[in-house]
Protein backbone atom coordinates (compact mmCIF):
# COMPACT_ATOMS: atom_id res chain seq x y z
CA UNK A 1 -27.59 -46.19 3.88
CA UNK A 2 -23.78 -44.95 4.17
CA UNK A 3 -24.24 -43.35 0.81
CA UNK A 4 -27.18 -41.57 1.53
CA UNK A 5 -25.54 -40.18 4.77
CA UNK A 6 -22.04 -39.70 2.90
CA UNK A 7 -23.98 -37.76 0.35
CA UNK A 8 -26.21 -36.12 3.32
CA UNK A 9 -23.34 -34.87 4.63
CA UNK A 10 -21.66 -33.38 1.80
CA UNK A 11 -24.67 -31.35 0.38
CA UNK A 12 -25.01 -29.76 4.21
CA UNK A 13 -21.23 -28.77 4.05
CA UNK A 14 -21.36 -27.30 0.63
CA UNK A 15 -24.35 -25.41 1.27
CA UNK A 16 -22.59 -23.96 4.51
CA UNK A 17 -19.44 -22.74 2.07
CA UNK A 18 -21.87 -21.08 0.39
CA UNK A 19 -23.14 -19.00 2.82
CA UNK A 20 -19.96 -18.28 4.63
CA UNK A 21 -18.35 -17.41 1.28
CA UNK A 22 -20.95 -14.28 0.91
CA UNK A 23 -19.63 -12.35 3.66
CA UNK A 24 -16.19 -11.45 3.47
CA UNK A 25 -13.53 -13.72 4.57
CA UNK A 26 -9.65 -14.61 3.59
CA UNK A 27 -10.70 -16.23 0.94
CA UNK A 28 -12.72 -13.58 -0.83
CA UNK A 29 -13.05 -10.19 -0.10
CA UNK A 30 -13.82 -6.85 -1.73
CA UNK A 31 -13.30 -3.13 -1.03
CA UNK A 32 -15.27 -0.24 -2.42
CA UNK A 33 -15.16 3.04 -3.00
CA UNK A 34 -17.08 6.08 -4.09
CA UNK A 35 -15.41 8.61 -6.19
CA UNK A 36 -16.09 11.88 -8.26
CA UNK A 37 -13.11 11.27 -10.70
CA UNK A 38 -14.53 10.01 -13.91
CA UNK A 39 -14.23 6.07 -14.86
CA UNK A 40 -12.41 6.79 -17.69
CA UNK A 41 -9.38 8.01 -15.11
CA UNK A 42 -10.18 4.89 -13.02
CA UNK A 43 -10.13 2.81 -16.41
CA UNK A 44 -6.91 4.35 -17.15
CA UNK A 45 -4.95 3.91 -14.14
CA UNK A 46 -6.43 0.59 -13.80
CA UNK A 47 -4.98 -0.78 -17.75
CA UNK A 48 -1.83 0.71 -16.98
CA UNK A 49 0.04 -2.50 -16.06
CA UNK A 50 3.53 -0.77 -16.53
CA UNK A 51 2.30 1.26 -13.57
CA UNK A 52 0.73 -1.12 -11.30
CA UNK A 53 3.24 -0.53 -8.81
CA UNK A 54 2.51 2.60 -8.30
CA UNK A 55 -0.66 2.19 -6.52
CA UNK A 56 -0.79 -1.40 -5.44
CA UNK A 57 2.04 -1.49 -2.66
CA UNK A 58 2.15 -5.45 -2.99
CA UNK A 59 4.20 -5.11 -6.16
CA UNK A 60 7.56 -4.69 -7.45
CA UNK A 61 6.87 -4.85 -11.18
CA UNK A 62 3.84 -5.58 -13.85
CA UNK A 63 4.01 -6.47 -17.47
CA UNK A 64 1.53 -7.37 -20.11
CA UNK A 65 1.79 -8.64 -23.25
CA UNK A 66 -0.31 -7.34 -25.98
CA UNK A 67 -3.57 -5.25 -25.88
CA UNK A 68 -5.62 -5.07 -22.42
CA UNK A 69 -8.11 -7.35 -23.69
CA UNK A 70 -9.74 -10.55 -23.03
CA UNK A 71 -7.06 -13.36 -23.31
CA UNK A 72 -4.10 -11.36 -22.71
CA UNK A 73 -1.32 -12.46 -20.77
CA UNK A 74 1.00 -10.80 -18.61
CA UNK A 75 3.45 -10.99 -14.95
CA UNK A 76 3.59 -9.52 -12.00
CA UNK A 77 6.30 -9.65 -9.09
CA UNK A 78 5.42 -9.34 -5.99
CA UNK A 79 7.36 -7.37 -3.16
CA UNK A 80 9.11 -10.27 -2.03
CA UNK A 81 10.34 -11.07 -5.49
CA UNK A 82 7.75 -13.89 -6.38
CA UNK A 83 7.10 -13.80 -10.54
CA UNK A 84 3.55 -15.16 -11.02
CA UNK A 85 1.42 -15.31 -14.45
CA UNK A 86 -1.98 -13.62 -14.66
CA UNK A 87 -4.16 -13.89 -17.82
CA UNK A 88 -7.45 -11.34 -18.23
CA UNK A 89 -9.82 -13.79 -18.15
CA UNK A 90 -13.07 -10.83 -18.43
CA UNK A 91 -12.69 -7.63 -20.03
CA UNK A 92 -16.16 -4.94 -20.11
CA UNK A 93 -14.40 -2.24 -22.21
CA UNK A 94 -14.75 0.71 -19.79
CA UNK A 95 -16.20 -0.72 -16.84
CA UNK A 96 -14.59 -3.77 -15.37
CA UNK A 97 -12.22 -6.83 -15.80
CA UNK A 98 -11.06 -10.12 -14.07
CA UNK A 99 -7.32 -11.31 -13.69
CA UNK A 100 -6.48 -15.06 -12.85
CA UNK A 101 -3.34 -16.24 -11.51
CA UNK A 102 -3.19 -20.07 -11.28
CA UNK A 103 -1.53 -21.45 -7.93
CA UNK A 104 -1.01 -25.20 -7.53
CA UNK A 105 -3.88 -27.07 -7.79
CA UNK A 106 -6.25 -23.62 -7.55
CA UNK A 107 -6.37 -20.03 -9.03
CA UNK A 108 -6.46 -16.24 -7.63
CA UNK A 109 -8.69 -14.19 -9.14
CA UNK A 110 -8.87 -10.16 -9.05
CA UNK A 111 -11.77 -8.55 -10.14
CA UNK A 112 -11.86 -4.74 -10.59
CA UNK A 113 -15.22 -3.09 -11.48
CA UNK A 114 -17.01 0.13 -11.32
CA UNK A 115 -20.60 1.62 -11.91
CA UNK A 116 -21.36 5.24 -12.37
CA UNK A 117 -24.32 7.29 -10.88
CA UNK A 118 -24.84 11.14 -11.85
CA UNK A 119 -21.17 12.48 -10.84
CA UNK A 120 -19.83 9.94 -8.74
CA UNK A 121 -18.31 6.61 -9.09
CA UNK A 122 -18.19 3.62 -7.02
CA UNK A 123 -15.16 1.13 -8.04
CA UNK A 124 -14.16 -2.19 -6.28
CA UNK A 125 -11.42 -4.19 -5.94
CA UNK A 126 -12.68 -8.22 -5.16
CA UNK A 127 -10.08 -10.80 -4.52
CA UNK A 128 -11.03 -14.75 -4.27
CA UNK A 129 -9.00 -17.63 -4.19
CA UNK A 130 -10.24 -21.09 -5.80
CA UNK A 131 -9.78 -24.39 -5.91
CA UNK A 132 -8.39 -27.33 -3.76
CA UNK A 133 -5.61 -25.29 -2.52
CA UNK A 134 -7.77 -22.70 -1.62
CA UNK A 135 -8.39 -22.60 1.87
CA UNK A 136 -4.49 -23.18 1.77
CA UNK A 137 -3.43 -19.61 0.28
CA UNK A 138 -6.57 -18.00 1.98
CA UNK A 139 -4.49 -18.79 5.43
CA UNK A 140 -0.91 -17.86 3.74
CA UNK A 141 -1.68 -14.57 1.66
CA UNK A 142 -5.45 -13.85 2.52
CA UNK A 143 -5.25 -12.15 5.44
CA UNK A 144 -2.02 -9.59 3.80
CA UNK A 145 -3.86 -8.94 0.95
CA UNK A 146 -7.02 -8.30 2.37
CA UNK A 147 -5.30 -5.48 5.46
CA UNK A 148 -3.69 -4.28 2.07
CA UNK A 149 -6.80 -3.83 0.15
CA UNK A 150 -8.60 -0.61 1.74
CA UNK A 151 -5.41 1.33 0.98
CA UNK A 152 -4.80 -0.14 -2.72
CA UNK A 153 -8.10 1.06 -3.60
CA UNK A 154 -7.32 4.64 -2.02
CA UNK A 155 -4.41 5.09 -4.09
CA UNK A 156 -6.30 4.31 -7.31
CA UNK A 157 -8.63 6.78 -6.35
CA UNK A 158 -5.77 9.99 -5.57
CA UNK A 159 -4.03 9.06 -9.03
CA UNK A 160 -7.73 8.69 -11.01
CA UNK A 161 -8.81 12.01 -9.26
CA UNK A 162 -5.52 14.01 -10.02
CA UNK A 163 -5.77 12.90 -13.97
């Protein structure tokens, strides 16, 4: 009977993750925008790791080793001076990719996609944090990175739009 309650229990609790997790939260959140520079500016600013910094005012510095493609690896240090590994762990040619920076005992992930309708463009930025530790760098770095997001996402779109 304890099992079966035990077991109950669980099932209820991941089921109401679940739903939290679709609307936005610390621990996953997006921002979108809608555009009329062309994805291939967007694409551009967005591979240009070397440049990073420029637009995403949570960074001092960006590297990447190799090609921007699937499986490549790179660093990024963050205002404060923390050095952290990413690897692209998605890459649509063109249209979007997914970064993953492992944390103790979880992972960050960074998502950056785009879709294209007649003359305009809509891109997003969507930013989750997994794992055990998760709920744990949600409440540290969630809620900085999220305030942080709208205005990331505006920068990308004055650089695209002036290329």
């Amino acid at each position: 009977m304890k099992s079966i309650l035990i077991t109950t229990i669980i099932l209820l609790c991941s089921m109401t993750i679940t739903a939290q997790e679709k609307a936005q939260s610390n621990r996953h959140f997006w921002h979108s925008i809608t555009t009329e520079a062309s994805p291939e500016a967007i694409w551009s600013v967005w591979t240009d790791v070397p440049h990073w910094k420029d637009w995403d005012s949570g960074l001092q510095d960006a590297s990447l080793a190799g090609d921007f493609a699937q499986g490549a690896k790179g660093k990024i240090i963050s205002l404060e001076g923390r050095s952290s590994k990413f690897k692209l762990v998605a890459v649509e040619q063109g249209k979007s990719y997914t970064m993953k920076t492992k944390l103790p005992l979880g992972a960050l992930y960074v998502k950056r996609s785009m879709e294209t309708t007649g003359t305009t463009t809509r891109f997003t930025h969507e930013v989750w944090f997994k794992g055990l530790t998760a709920g744990l760098f949600a409440r540290a770095f969630g809620a900085d990175f999220r305030a942080m997001l709208p205005g990331v996402v505006r920068n990308v779109d004055q650089i695209a739009s002036a290329l």
